[in-house]
Protein backbone atom coordinates (compact mmCIF):
# COMPACT_ATOMS: atom_id res chain seq x y z
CA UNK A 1 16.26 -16.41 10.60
CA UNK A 2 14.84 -13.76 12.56
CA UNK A 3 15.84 -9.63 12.04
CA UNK A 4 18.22 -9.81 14.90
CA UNK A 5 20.09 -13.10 13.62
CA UNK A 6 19.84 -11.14 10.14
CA UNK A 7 22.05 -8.16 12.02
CA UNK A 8 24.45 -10.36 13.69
CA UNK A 9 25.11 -12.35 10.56
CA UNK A 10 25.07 -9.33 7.95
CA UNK A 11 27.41 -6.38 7.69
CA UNK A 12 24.92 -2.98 7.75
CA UNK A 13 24.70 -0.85 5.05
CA UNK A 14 26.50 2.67 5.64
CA UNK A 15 23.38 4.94 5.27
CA UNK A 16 22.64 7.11 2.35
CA UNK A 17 21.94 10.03 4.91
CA UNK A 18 19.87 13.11 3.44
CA UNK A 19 21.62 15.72 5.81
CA UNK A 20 19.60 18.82 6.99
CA UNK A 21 19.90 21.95 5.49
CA UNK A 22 17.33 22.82 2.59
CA UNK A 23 17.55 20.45 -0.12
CA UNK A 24 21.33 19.87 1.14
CA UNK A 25 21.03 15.94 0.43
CA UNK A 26 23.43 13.97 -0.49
CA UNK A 27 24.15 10.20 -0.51
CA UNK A 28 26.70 7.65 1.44
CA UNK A 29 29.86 6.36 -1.02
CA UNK A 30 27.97 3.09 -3.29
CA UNK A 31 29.67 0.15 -3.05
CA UNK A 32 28.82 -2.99 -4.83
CA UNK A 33 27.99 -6.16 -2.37
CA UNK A 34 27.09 -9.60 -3.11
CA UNK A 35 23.77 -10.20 -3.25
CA UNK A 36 22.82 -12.37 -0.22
CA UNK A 37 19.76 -14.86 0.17
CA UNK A 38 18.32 -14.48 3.19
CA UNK A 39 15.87 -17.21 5.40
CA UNK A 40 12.46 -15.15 6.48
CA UNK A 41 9.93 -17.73 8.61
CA UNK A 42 6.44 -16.68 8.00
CA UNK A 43 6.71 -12.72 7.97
CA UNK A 44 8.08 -9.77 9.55
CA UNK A 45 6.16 -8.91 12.03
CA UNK A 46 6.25 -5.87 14.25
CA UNK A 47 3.10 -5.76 15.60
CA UNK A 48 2.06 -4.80 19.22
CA UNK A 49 -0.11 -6.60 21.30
CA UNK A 50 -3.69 -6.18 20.55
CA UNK A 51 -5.50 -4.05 23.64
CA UNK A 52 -9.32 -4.52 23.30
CA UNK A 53 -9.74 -1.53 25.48
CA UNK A 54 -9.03 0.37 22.77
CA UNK A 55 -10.32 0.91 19.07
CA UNK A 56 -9.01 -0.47 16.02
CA UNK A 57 -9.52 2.30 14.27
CA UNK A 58 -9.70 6.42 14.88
CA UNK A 59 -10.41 8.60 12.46
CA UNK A 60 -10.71 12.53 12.32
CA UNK A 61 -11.58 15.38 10.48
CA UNK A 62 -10.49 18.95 10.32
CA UNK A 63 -7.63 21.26 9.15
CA UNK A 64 -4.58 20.58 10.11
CA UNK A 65 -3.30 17.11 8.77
CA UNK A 66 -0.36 17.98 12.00
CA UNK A 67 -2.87 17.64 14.62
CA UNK A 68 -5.32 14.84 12.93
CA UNK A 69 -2.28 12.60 12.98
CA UNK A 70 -1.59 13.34 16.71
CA UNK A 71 -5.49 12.85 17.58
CA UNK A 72 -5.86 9.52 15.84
CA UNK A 73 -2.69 8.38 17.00
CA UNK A 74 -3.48 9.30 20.78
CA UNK A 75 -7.02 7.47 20.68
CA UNK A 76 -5.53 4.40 19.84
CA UNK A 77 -3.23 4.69 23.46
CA UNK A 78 -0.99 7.21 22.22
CA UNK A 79 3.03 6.82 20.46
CA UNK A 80 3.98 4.45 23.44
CA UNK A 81 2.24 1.84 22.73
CA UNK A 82 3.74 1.15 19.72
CA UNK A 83 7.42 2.05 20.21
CA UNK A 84 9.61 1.79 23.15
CA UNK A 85 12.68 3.52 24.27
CA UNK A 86 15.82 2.88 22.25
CA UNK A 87 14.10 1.61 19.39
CA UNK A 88 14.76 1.90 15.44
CA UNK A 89 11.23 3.16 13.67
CA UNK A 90 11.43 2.82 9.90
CA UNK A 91 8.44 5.11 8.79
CA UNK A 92 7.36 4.44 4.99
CA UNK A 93 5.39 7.12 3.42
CA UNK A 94 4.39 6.87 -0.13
CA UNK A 95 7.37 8.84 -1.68
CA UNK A 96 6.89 7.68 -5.57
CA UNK A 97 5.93 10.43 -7.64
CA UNK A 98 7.90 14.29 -8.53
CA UNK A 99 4.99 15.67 -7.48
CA UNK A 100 4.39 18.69 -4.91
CA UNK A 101 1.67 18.35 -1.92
CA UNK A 102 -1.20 20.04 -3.42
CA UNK A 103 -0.93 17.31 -6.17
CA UNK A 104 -1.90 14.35 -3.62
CA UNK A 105 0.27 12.05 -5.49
CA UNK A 106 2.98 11.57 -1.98
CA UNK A 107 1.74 11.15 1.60
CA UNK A 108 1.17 14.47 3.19
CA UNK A 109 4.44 15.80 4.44
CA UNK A 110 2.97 16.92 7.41
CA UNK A 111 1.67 13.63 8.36
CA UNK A 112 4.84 12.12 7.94
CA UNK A 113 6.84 15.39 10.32
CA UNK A 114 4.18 14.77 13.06
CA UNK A 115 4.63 10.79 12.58
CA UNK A 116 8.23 11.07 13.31
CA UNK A 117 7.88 13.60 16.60
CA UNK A 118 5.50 11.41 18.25
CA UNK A 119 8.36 8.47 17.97
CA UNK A 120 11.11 10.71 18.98
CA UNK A 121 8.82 11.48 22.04
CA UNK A 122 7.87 7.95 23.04
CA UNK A 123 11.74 7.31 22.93
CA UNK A 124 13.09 6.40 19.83
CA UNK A 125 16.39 5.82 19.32
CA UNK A 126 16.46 6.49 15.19
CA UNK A 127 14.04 7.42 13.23
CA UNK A 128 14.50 6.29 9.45
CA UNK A 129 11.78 7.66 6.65
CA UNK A 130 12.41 5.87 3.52
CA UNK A 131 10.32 4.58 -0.03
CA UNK A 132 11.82 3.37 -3.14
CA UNK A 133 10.80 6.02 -5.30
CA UNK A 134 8.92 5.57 -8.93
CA UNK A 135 10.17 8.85 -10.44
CA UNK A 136 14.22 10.18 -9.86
CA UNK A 137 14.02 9.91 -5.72
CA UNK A 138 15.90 12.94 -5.57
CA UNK A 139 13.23 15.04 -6.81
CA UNK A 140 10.37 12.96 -5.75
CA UNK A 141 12.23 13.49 -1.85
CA UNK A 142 12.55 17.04 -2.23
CA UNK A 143 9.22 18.17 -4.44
CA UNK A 144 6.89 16.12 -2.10
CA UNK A 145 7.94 17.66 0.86
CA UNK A 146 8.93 14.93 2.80
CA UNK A 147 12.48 15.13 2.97
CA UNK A 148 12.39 18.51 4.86
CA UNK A 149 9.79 17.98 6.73
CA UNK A 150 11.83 15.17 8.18
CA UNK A 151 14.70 16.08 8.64
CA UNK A 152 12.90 18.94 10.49
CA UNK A 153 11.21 16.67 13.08
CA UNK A 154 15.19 14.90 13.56
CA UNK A 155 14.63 12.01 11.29
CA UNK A 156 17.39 10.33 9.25
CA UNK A 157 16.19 10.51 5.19
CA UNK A 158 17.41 7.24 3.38
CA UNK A 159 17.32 7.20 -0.50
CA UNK A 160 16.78 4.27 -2.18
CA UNK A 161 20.10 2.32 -3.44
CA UNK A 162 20.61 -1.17 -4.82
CA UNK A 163 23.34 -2.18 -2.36
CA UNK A 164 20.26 -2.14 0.13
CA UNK A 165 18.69 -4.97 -1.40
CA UNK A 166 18.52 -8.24 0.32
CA UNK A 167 16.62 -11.47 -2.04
CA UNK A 168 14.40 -12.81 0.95
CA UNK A 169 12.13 -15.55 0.61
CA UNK A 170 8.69 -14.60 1.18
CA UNK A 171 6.61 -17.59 0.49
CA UNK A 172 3.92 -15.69 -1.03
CA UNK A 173 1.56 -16.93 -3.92
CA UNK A 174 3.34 -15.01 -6.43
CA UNK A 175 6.32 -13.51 -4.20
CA UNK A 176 8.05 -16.67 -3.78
CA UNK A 177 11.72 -15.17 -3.62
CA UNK A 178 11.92 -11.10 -4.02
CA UNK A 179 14.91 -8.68 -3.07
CA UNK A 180 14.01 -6.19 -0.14
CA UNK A 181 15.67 -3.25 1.30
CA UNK A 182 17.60 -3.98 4.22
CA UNK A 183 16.24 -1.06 6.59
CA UNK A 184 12.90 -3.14 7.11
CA UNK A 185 14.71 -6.00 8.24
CA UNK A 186 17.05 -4.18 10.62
CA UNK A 187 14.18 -2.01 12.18
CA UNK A 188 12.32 -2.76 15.76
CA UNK A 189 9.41 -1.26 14.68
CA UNK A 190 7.78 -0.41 10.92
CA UNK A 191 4.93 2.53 10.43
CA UNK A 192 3.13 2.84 7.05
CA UNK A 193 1.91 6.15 6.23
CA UNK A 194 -0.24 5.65 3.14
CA UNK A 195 -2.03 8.11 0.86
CA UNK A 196 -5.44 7.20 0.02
CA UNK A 197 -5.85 7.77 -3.74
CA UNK A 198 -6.98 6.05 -7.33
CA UNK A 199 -5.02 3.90 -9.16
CA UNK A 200 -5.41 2.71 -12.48
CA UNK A 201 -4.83 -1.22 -12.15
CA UNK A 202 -6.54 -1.66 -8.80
CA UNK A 203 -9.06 1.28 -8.17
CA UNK A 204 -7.30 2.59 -5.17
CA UNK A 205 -4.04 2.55 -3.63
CA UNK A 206 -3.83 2.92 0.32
CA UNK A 207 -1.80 0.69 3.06
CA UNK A 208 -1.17 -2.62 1.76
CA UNK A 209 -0.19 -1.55 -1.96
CA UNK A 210 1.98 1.11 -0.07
CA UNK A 211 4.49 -1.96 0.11
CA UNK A 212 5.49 -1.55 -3.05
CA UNK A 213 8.04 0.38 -2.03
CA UNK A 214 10.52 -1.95 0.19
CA UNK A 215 11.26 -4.07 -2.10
CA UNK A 216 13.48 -3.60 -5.55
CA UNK A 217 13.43 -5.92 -8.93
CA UNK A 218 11.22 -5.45 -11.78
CA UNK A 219 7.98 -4.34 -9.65
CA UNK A 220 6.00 -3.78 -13.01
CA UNK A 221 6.77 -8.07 -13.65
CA UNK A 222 4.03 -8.37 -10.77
CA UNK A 223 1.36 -6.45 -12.64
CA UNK A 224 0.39 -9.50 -14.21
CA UNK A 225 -1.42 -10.24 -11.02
CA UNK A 226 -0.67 -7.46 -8.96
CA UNK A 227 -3.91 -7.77 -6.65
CA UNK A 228 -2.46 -11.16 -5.12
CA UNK A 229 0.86 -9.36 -5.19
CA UNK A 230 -0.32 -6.87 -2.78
CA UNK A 231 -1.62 -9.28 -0.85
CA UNK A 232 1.77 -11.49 -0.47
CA UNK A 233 3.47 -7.85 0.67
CA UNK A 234 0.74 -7.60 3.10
CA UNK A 235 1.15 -11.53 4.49
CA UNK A 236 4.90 -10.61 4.82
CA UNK A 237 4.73 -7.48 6.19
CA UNK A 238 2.61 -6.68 9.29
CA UNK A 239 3.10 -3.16 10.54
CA UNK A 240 3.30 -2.16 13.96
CA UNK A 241 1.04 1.13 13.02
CA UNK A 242 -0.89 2.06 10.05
CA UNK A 243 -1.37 6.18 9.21
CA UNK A 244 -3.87 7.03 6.78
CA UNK A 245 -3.70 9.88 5.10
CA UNK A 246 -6.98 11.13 3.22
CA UNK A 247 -6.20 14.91 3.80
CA UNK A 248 -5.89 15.82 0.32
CA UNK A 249 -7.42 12.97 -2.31
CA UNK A 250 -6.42 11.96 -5.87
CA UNK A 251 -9.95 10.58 -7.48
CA UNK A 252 -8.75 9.87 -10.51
CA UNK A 253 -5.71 10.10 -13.06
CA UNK A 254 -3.79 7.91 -10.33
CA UNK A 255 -1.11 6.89 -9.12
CA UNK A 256 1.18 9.90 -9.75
CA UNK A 257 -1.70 12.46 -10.70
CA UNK A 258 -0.97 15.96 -11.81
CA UNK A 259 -4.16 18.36 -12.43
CA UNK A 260 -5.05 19.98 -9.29
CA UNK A 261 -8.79 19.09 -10.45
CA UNK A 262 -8.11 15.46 -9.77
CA UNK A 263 -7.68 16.60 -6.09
CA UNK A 264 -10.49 15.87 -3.42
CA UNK A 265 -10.06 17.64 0.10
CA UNK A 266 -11.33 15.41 2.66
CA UNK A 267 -9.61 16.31 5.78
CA UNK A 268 -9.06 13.30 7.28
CA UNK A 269 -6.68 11.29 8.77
CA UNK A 270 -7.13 7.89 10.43
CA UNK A 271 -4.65 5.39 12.01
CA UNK A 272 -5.09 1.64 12.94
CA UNK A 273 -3.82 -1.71 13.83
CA UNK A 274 -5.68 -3.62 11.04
CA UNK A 275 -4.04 -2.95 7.96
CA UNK A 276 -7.16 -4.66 6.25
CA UNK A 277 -9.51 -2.30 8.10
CA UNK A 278 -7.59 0.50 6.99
CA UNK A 279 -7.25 -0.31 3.77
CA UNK A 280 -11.13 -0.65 4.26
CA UNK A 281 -11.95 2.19 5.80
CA UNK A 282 -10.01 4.20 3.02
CA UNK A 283 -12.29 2.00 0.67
CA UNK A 284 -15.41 3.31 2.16
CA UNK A 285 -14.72 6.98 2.42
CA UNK A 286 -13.39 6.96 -1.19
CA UNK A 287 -17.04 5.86 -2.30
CA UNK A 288 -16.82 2.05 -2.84
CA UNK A 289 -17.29 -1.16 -0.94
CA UNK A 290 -14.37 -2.62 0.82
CA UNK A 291 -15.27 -5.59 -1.48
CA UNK A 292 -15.10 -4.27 -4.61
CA UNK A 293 -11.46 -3.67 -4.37
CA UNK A 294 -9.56 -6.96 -4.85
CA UNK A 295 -7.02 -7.09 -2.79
CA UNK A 296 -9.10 -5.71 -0.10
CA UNK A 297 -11.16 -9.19 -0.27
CA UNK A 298 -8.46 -11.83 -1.01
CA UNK A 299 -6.38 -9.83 2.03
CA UNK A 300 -9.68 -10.40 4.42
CA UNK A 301 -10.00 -14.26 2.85
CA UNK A 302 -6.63 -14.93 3.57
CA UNK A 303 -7.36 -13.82 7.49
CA UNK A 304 -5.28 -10.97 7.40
CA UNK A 305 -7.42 -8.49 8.70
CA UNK A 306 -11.12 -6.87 8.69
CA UNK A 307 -12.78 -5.89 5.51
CA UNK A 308 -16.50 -5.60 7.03
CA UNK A 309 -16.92 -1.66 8.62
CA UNK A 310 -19.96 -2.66 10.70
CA UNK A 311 -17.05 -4.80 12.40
CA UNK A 312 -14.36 -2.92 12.59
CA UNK A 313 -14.14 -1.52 16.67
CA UNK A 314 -13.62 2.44 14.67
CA UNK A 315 -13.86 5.70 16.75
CA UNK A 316 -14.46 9.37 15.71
CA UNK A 317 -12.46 11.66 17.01
């Protein structure tokens, strides 16, 4: 069953909205449904046609993470080539942590506000910004920055809620049959903003262990080999745009952070179509070898995408 079948033959969720206004947020009535199985082929995939006119990979430098995401985003061909009027863009920043921007713990707020513009200008119909949140959501929405920032740029703020939750067969090696929220299976096109940063169980956390956040259960169960993990959530879900942010940088005491001497500025922000490369590229500026990171090299074994830099088609912008 494809997303579209999945709309026709589900009822949508009423949306927990996060309504403009300050911290004014507030969520849709709960109501308990039936969990549901449903039938996923292969993956979701909401990728765009490669162009090989174009590089796989920009990255720049400066400071304002506002216009680095705007530069990158226009050397690969610009918003419009990855969404299309009337479309639904789910954009999935890393959320998880009560922490505030200066903490690099959350994607970069301003990242995320620019993000959502640049789909609202290449025609968007709805733009949805949502993560399932390690810490209470509420604060982890508000303190990061995010939630404002989005609803700012016109974007609709989702909260994560159990009703959402779909189990979907994934066929992965250790994600055989996992519950995901619904949004990513109702969307036309997915963007994953990622925060480059260290993480205590697998060095670093960037794209691919971004996708963490779409799906629900007991996420700590898959700790017991969370570097194939990763790599499952990266087989199932292929993004149609990949944001890097490596503005400000958590080098150590990650995932959530908290000392502001933990925090790196870099000033950069890079986007792709290779969710590997990324993830590789955010390897290499961090300090280590794309193939010292596991995931990173059972993701490139499994032909998912390019771990080597020297091959990676990457321009500076």
């Amino acid at each position: 069953m494809d997303r579209r079948e999945f709309i026709k033959l589900s009822a949508r969720s009423s949306a927990g909205v996060i309504a403009a206004g300050g911290f004014g947020y507030w969520l849709a009535k709960r109501s308990k449904k039936p969990e549901v199985q449903v039938e996923i082929s292969g993956s979701l995939d909401f990728t765009v046609p490669v162009d090989p006119a174009l590089p796989e990979l920009a990255s720049a430098r400066g400071d304002s993470p506002y216009k680095l995401t705007e530069r990158v985003v226009d050397a690969l061909g610009g918003m419009k080539r990855f969404v299309s009027n009337g479309d639904i863009v789910l954009i999935k920043p890393n959320i998880g942590w009560d922490r505030i921007p200066q903490q690099a713990a959350n994607t970069n707020p301003e990242v995320v506000k620019k993000t959502v513009e640049l789909c609202f200008e290449a025609g968007a119909k709805k733009v949805i910004v949502t993560d399932s949140s390690c810490n209470d959501p509420r604060r982890c929405y508000a303190r990061s920055g995010i939630a404002k920032a989005s609803v700012e740029a016109g974007a609709e703020v989702q909260l994560p809620e159990k009703r959402k939750l779909r189990k979907v067969n994934m066929g992965g090696v250790i994600l055989k049959s996992w519950p995901i929220y619904t949004q990513y299976l109702e969307a036309d096109k997915v963007i994953n903003i990622p925060i480059l940063k260290h993480h205590n169980l697998t060095k670093l956390t960037i794209g691919m262990k971004n996708w963490y956040g779409i799906i629900g259960g007991i996420r700590s169960q898959l700790h017991q080999d969370i570097h194939n993990s990763i790599v499952d959530l990266a087989q199932f879900m292929k993004p149609t745009l990949v944001i890097l942010d490596a503005f400000r940088v958590l080098i150590s005491n990650g995932p959530q952070g908290g000392s502001p001497k933990n925090v790196k500025n870099m000033n950069i922000v890079a986007a792709g179509v290779d969710q590997v490369a990324v993830d590789a590229y955010g390897a290499h500026i961090f300090g280590h070898k794309p193939e010292e990171i596991q995931y990173i090299k059972i993701a490139n074994q499994r032909g998912l995408g390019k771990m080597n830099i020297d091959e990676i088609n990457l321009l500076s912008v």
